[in-house]
Protein backbone atom coordinates (compact mmCIF):
# COMPACT_ATOMS: atom_id res chain seq x y z
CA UNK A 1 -29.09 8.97 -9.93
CA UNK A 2 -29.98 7.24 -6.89
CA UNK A 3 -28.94 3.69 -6.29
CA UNK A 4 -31.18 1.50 -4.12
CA UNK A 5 -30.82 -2.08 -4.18
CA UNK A 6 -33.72 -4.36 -4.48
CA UNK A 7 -34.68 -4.62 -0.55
CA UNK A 8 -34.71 -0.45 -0.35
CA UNK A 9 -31.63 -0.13 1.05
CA UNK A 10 -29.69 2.98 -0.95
CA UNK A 11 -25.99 1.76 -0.59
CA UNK A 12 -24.28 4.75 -1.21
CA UNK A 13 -26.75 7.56 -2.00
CA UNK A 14 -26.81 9.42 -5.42
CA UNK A 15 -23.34 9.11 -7.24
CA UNK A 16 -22.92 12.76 -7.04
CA UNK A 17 -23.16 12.50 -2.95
CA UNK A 18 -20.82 9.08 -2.65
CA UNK A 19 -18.61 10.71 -5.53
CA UNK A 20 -18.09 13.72 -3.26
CA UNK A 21 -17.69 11.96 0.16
CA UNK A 22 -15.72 9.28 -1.10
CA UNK A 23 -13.07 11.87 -1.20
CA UNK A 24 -13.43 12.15 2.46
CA UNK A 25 -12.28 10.83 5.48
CA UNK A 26 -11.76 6.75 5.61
CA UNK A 27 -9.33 4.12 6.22
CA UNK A 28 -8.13 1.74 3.45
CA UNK A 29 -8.44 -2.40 3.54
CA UNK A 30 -6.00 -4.65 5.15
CA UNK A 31 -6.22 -7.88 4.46
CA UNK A 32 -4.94 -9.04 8.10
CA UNK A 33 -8.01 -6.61 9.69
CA UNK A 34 -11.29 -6.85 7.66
CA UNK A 35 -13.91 -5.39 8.00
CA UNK A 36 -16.90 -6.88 10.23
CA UNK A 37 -19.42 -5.62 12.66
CA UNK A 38 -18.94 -3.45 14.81
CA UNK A 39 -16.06 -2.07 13.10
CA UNK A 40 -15.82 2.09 13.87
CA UNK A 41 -13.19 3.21 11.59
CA UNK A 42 -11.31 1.68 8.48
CA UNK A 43 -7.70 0.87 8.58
CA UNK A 44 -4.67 1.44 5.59
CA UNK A 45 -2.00 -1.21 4.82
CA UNK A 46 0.68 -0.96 7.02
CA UNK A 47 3.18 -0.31 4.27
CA UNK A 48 1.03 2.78 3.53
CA UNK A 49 1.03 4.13 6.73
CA UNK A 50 4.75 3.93 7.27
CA UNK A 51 5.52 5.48 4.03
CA UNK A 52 3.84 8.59 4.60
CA UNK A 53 5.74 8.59 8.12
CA UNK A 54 9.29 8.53 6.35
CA UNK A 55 8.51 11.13 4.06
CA UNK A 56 8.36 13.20 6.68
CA UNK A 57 11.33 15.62 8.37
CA UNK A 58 11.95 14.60 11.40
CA UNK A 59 10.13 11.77 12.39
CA UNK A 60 8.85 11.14 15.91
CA UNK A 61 10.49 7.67 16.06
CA UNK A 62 7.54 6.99 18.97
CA UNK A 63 4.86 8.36 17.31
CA UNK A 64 5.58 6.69 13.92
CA UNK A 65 5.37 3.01 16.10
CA UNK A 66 2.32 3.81 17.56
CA UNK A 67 0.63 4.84 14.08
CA UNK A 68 2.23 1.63 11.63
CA UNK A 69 1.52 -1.08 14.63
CA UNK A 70 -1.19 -0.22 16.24
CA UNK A 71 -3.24 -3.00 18.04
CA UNK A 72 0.14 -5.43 16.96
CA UNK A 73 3.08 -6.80 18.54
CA UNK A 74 5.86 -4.34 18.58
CA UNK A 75 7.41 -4.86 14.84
CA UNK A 76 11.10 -6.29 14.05
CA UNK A 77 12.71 -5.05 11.43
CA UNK A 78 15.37 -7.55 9.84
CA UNK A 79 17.59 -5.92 7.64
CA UNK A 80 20.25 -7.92 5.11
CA UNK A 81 23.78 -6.55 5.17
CA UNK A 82 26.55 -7.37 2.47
CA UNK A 83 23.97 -10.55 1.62
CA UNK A 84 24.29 -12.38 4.40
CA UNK A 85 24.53 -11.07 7.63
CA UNK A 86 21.48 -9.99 9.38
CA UNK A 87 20.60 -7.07 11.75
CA UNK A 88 17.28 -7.19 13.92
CA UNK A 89 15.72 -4.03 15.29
CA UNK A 90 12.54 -2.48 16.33
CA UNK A 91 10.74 -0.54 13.26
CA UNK A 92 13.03 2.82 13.69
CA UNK A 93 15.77 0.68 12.29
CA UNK A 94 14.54 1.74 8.78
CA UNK A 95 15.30 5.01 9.58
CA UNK A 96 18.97 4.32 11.00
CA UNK A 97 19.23 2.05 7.51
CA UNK A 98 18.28 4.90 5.71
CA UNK A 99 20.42 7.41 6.78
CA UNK A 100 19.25 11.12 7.66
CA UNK A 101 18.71 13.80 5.12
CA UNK A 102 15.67 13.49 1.98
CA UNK A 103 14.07 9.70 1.33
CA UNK A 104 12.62 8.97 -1.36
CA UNK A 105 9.54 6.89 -0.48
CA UNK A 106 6.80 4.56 -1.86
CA UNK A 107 4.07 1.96 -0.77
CA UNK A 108 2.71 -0.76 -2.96
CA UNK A 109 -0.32 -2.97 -2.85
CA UNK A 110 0.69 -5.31 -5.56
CA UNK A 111 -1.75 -8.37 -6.06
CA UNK A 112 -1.76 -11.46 -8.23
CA UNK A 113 -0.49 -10.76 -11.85
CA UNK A 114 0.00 -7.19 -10.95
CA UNK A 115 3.21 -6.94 -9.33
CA UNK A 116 2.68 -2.70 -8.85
CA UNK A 117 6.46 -1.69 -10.01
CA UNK A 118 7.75 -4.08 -7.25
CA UNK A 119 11.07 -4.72 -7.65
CA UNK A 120 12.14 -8.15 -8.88
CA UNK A 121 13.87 -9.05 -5.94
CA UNK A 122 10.73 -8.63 -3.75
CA UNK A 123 8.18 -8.77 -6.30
CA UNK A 124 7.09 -12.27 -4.78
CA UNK A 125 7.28 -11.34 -1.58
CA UNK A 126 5.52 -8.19 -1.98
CA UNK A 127 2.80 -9.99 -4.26
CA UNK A 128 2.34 -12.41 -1.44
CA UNK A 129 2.14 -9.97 1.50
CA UNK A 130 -0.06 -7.70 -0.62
CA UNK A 131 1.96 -4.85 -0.11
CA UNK A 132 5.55 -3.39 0.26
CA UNK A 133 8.18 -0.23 1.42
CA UNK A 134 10.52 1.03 -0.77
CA UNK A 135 12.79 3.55 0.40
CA UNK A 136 15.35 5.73 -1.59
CA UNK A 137 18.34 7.72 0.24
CA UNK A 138 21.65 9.04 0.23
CA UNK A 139 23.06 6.00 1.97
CA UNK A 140 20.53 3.08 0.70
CA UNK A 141 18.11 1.91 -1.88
CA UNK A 142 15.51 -0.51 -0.14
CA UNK A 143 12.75 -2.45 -0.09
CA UNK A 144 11.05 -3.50 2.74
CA UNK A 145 8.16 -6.22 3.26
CA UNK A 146 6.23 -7.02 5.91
CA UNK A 147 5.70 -10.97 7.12
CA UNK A 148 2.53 -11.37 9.19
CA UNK A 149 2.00 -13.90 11.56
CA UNK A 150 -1.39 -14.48 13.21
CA UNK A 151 -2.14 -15.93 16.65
CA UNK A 152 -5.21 -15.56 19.10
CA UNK A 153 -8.67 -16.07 18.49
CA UNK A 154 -11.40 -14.48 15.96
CA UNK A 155 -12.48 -12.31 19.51
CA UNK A 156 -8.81 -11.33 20.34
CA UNK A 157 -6.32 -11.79 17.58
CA UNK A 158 -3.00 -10.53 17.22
CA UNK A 159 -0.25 -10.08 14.57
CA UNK A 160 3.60 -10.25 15.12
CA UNK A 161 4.64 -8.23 12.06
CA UNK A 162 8.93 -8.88 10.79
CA UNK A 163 9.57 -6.68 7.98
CA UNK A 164 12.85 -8.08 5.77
CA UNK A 165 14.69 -5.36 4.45
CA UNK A 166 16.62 -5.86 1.49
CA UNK A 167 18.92 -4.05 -0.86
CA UNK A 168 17.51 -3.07 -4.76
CA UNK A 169 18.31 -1.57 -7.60
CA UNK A 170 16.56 2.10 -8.18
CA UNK A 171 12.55 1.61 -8.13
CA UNK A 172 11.73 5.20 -9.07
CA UNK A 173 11.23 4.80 -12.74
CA UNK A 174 8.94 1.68 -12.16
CA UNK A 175 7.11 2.86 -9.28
CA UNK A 176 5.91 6.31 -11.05
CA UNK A 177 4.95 4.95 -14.14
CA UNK A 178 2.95 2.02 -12.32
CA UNK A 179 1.05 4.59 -9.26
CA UNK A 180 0.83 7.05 -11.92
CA UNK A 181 0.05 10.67 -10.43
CA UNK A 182 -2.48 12.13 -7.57
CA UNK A 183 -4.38 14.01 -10.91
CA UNK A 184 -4.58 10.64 -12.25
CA UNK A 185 -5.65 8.54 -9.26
CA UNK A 186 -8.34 10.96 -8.39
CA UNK A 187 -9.69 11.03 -12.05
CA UNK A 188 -10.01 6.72 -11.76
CA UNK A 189 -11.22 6.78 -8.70
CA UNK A 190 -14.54 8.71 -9.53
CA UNK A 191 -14.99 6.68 -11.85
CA UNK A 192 -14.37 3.27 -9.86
CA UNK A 193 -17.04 4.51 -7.68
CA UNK A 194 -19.23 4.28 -10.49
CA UNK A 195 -18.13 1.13 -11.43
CA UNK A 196 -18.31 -0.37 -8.33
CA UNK A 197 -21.68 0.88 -7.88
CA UNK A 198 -22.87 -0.61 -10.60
CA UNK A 199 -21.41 -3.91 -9.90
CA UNK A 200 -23.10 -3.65 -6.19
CA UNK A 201 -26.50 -3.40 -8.15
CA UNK A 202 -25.59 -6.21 -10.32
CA UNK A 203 -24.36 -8.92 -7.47
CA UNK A 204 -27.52 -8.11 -5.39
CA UNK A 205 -26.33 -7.30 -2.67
CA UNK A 206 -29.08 -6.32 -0.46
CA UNK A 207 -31.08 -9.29 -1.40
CA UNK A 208 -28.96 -12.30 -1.03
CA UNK A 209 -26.81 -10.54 2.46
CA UNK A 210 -28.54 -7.84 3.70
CA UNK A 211 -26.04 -7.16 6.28
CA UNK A 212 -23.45 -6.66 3.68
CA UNK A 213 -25.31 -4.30 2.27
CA UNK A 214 -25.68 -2.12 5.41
CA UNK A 215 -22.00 -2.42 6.01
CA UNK A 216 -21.09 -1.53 3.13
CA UNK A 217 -23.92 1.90 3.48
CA UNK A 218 -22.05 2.43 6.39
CA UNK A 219 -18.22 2.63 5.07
CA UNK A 220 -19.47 6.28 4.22
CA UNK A 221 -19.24 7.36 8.18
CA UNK A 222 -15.90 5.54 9.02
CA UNK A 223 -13.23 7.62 9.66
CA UNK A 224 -8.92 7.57 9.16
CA UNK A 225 -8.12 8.01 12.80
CA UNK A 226 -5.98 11.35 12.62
CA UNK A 227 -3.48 10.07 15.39
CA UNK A 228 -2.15 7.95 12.41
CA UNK A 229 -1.45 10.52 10.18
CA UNK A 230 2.07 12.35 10.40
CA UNK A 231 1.71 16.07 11.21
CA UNK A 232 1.64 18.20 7.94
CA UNK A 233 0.83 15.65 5.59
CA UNK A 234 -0.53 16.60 2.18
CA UNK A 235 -4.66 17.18 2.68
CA UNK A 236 -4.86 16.01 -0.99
CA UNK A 237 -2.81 13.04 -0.22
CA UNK A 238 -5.35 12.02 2.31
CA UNK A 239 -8.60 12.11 0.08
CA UNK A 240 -6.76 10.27 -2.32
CA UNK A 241 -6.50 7.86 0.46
CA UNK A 242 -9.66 8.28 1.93
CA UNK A 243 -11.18 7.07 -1.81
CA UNK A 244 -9.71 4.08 -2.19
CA UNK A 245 -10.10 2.84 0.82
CA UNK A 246 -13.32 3.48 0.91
CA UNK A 247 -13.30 1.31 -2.45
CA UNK A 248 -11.56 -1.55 -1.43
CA UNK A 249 -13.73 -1.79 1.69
CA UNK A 250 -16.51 -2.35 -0.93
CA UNK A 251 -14.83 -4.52 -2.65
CA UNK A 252 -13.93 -6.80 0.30
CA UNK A 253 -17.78 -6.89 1.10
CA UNK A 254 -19.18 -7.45 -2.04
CA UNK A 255 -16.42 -10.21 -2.78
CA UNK A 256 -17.48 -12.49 0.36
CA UNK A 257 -19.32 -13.85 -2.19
CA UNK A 258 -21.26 -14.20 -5.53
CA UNK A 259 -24.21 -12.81 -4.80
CA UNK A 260 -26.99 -13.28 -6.83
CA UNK A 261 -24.84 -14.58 -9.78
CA UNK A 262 -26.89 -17.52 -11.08
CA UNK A 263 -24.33 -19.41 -13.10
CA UNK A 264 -20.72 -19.20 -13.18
CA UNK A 265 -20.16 -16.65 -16.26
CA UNK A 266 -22.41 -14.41 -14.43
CA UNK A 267 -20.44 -14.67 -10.99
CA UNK A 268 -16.96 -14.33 -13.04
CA UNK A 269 -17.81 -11.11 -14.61
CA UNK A 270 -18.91 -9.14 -11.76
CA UNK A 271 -15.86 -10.56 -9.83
CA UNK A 272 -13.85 -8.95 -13.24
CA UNK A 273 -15.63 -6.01 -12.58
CA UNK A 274 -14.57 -5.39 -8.85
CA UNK A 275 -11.44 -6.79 -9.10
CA UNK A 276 -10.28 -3.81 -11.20
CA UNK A 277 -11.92 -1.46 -9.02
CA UNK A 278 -10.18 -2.49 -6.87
CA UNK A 279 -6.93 -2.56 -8.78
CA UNK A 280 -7.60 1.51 -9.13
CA UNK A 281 -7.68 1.42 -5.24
CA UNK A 282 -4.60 -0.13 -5.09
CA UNK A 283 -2.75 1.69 -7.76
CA UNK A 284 -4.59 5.42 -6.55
CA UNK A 285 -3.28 3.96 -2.52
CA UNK A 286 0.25 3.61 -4.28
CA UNK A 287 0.21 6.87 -5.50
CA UNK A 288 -1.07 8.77 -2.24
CA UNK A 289 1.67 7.15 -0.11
CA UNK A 290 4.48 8.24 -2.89
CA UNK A 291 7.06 10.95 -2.41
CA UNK A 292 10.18 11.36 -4.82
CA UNK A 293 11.77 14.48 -4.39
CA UNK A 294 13.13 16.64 -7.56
């Protein structure tokens, strides 16, 4: 079926087409960076990004900067010791917190009333940020969230990014049965693509912000810049990624605002409808970025 919205414009092809490039290549939706004109490839939560760097043997300490920051101010890291004191460090201090040897790793993207297996000692935090580290080793059990400040201008504007690290109990058990598995991510996120195709249709798009509805056409040629990516990562990981991103970028078009909703029931359920789309791009995200060992 082809979907066409009522100025002509075919927003993401046939369902078969978006259903099988929607599996491709694309970045996911930070809420500090959204998406606009001009905008050439699509960019994942910076907890995401770092997770799938500290799964990873042997991490290029340089390289793993580069990819988490990007266009920011070089991150601080300020990690709590015995409760009180406080250690500052560039981003590699997560690794010396961790310890060498096997992590056990996860990224959420929690968001009001679904807290994403965060645990409760960050589970505000996290909420508020709209996303979180957790990191399991020999030596620790942590949880790290970002705080992002903004300064600049709309035309040049910059982040200074502290992450507070903080000890918690074991996440593992939470965090699994909230991400759920790659089979299962990839199963919900076909079908969010439906949903949120249908839900494009519905809020008129095309009619009321016509150059919403080409950006959102055009989310199907963005790309995840490799150079972000550790080495060796998991191919399936990345598609994983690559769909949900994709969907929240729709989301965070289509929710700019209510479209051709002509009364306030109307407007509330499509925003229902895309809000749990884009909970099964968060929770799919979650589960992409997660790596327990055995």
């Amino acid at each position: 079926m082809v979907t066409t919205l009522t100025n002509g414009t075919n927003v993401l092809g046939t369902h078969r087409r978006v259903a099988r490039r929607g599996l491709g290549h694309v970045r996911g939706t930070d809420p500090d960076r959204p998406y606009g004109g001009g905008v050439t490839t699509l960019d994942l939560p910076r907890s995401v990004v770092l997770a799938l760097w500290l799964a990873q043997d042997g991490v290029d300490r340089a390289a793993m900067a580069r990819a988490v920051q990007v266009d920011d101010e070089p991150h601080t890291v300020r990690a709590t010791v015995d409760g009180s004191e406080h250690v500052d460090g560039p981003l590699s201090l997560l690794l010396d917190v961790c310890g060498p040897g096997q992590r056990d790793v996860a990224a959420l993207v929690p968001a009001p009333g679904d807290a994403s297996g965060a645990p409760p000692a960050v589970s505000a935090a996290a909420t508020t940020a709209g996303e979180a580290l957790l990191v399991r080793s020999e030596l620790a059990c942590v949880a790290a969230v970002p705080g992002v400040e903004r300064f600049g201008s709309d035309l040049e504007p910059g982040h200074l990014v502290t992450w507070d690290v903080h000890g918690v109990a074991d996440w593992r058990t939470a965090v699994l049965g909230a991400a759920g598995s790659l089979s299962d991510a990839e199963r919900a996120l076909r079908q969010g693509l439906i949903d949120a195709t249908e839900a494009l249709v519905r809020l008129d798009v095309a009619r009321w912000r016509p150059d919403a509805a080409e950006q959102i056409a055009g989310l199907r040629d963005l790309d995840l810049p490799a150079w972000r990516l550790p080495d060796g990562i998991d191919g399936r990981r990345v598609r994983v990624l690559a769909s949900a991103a994709r969907l929240r970028g729709i989301v965070a078009l289509a929710t700019q605002d209510d479209g051709g909703a002509v009364n306030l029931w109307q407007a509330d359920q499509r925003s229902t409808a895309l809000r749990e789309v884009d909970r099964v791009a968060r929770r799919a995200m979650a589960a992409a970025a997660t790596s327990i060992g055995p």
